[in-house]
N, C-alpha and C. Protein backbone atom coordinates (compact mmCIF):
# COMPACT_ATOMS: atom_id res chain seq x y z
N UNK A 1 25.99 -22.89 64.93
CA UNK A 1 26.45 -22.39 66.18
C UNK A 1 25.28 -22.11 67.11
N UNK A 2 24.19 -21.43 66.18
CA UNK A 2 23.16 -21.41 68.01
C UNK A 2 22.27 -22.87 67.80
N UNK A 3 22.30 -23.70 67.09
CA UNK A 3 22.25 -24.89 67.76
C UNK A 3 22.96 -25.60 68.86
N UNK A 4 24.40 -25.06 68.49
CA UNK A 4 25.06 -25.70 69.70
C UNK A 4 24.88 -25.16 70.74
N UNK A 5 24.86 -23.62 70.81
CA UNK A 5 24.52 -23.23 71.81
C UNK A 5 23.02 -23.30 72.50
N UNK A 6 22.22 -23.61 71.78
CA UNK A 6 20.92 -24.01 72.61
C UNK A 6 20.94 -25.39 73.28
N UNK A 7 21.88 -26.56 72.74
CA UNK A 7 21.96 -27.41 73.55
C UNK A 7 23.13 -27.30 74.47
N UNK A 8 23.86 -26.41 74.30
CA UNK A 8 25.03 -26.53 75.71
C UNK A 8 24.05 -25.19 76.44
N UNK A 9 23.31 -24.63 76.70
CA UNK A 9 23.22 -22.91 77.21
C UNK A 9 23.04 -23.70 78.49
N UNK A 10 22.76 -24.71 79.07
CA UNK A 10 22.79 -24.71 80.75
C UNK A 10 23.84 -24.91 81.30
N UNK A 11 24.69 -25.69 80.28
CA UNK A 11 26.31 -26.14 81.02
C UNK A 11 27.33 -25.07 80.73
N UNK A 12 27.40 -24.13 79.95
CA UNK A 12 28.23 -22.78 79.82
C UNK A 12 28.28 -21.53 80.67
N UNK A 13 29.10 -20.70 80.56
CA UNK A 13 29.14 -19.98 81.06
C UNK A 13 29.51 -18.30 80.39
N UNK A 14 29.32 -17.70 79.38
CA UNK A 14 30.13 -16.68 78.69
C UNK A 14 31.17 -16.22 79.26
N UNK A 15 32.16 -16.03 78.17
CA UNK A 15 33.75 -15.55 78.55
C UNK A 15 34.42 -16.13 79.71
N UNK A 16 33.72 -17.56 80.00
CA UNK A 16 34.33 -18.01 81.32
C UNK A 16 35.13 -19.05 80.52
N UNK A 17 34.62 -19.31 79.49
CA UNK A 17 34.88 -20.91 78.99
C UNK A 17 36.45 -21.43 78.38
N UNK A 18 36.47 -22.08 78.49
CA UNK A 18 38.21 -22.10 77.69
C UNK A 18 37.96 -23.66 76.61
N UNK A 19 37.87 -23.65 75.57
CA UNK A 19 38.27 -24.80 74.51
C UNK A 19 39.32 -25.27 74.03
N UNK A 20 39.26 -26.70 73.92
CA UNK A 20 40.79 -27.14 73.71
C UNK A 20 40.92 -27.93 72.42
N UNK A 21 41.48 -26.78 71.29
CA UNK A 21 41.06 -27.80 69.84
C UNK A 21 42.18 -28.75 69.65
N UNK A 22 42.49 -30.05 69.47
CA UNK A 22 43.40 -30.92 69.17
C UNK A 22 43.15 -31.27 67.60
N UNK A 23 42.93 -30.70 66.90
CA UNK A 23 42.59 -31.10 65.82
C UNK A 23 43.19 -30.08 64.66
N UNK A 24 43.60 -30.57 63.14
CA UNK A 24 43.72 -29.32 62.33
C UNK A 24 42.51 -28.46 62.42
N UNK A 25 42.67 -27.05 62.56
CA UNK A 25 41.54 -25.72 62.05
C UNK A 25 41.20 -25.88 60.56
N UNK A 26 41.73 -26.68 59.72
CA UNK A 26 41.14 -26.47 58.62
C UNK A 26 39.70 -27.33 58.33
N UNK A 27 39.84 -28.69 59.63
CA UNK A 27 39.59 -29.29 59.26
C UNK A 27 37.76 -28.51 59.58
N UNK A 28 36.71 -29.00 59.05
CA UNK A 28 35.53 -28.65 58.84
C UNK A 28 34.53 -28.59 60.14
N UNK A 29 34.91 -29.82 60.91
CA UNK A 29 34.27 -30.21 62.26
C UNK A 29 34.80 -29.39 63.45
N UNK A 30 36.06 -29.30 63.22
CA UNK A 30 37.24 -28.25 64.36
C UNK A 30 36.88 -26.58 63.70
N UNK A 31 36.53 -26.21 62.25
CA UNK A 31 35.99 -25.05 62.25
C UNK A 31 34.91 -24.35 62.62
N UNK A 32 33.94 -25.33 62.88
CA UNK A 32 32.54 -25.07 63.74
C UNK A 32 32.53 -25.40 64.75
N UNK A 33 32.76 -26.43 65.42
CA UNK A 33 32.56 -26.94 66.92
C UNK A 33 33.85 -26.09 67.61
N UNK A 34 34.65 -26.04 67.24
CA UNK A 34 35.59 -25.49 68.32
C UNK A 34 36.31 -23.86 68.30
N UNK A 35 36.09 -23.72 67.14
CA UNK A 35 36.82 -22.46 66.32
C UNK A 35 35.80 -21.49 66.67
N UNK A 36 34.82 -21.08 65.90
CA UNK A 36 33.46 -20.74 66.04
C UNK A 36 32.70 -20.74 66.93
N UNK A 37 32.61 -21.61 68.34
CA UNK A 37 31.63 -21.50 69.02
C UNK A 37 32.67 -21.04 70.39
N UNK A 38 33.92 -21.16 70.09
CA UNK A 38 35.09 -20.22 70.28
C UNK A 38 34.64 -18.59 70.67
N UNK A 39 34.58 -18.66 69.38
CA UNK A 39 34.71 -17.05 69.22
C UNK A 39 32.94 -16.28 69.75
N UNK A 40 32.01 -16.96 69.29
CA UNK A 40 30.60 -16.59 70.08
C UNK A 40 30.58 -16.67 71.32
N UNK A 41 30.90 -17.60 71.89
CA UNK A 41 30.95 -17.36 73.24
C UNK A 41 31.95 -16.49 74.10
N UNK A 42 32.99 -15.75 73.36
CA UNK A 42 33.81 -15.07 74.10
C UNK A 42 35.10 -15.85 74.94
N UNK A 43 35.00 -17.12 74.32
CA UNK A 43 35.70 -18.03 75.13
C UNK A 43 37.67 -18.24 74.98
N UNK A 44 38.12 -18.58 75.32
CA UNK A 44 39.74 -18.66 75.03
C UNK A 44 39.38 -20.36 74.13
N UNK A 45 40.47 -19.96 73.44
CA UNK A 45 40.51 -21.49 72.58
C UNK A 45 42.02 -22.04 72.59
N UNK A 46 42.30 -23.23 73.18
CA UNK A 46 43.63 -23.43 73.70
C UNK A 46 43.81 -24.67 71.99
N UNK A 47 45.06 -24.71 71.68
CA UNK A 47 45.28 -24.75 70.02
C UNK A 47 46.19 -25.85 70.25
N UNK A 48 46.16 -27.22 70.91
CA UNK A 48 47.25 -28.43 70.94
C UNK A 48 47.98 -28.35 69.59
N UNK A 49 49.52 -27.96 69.24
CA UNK A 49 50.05 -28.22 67.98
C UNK A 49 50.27 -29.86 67.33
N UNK A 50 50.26 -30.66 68.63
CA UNK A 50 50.81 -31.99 68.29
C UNK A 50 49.66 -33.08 69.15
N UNK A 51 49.27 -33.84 68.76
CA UNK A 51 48.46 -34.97 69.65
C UNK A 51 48.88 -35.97 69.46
């Protein structure tokens, strides 16, 4: 996670951000990239049930 965040920190914004996971949460890549960097940044995480 603060890898990702050292390469996104110019394009973000804290608690401004909103994420949109289309993917299962269990899955491993959707638990770090979207779940997780979710929740560090203070961000809303919008949860597509169906794609």
């Amino acid at each position: 996670m603060i890898q990702n965040q050292s390469v996104l920190q110019s394009r973000i914004q804290f608690v401004e951000e909103v994420i949109i996971t289309a993917s299962p949460l269990y899955h491993v890549y959707m638990m770090t990239i979207t779940m997780n960097l979710a929740v560090m940044l203070g961000a809303a995480n919008v949860i597509v049930p169906v794609f």
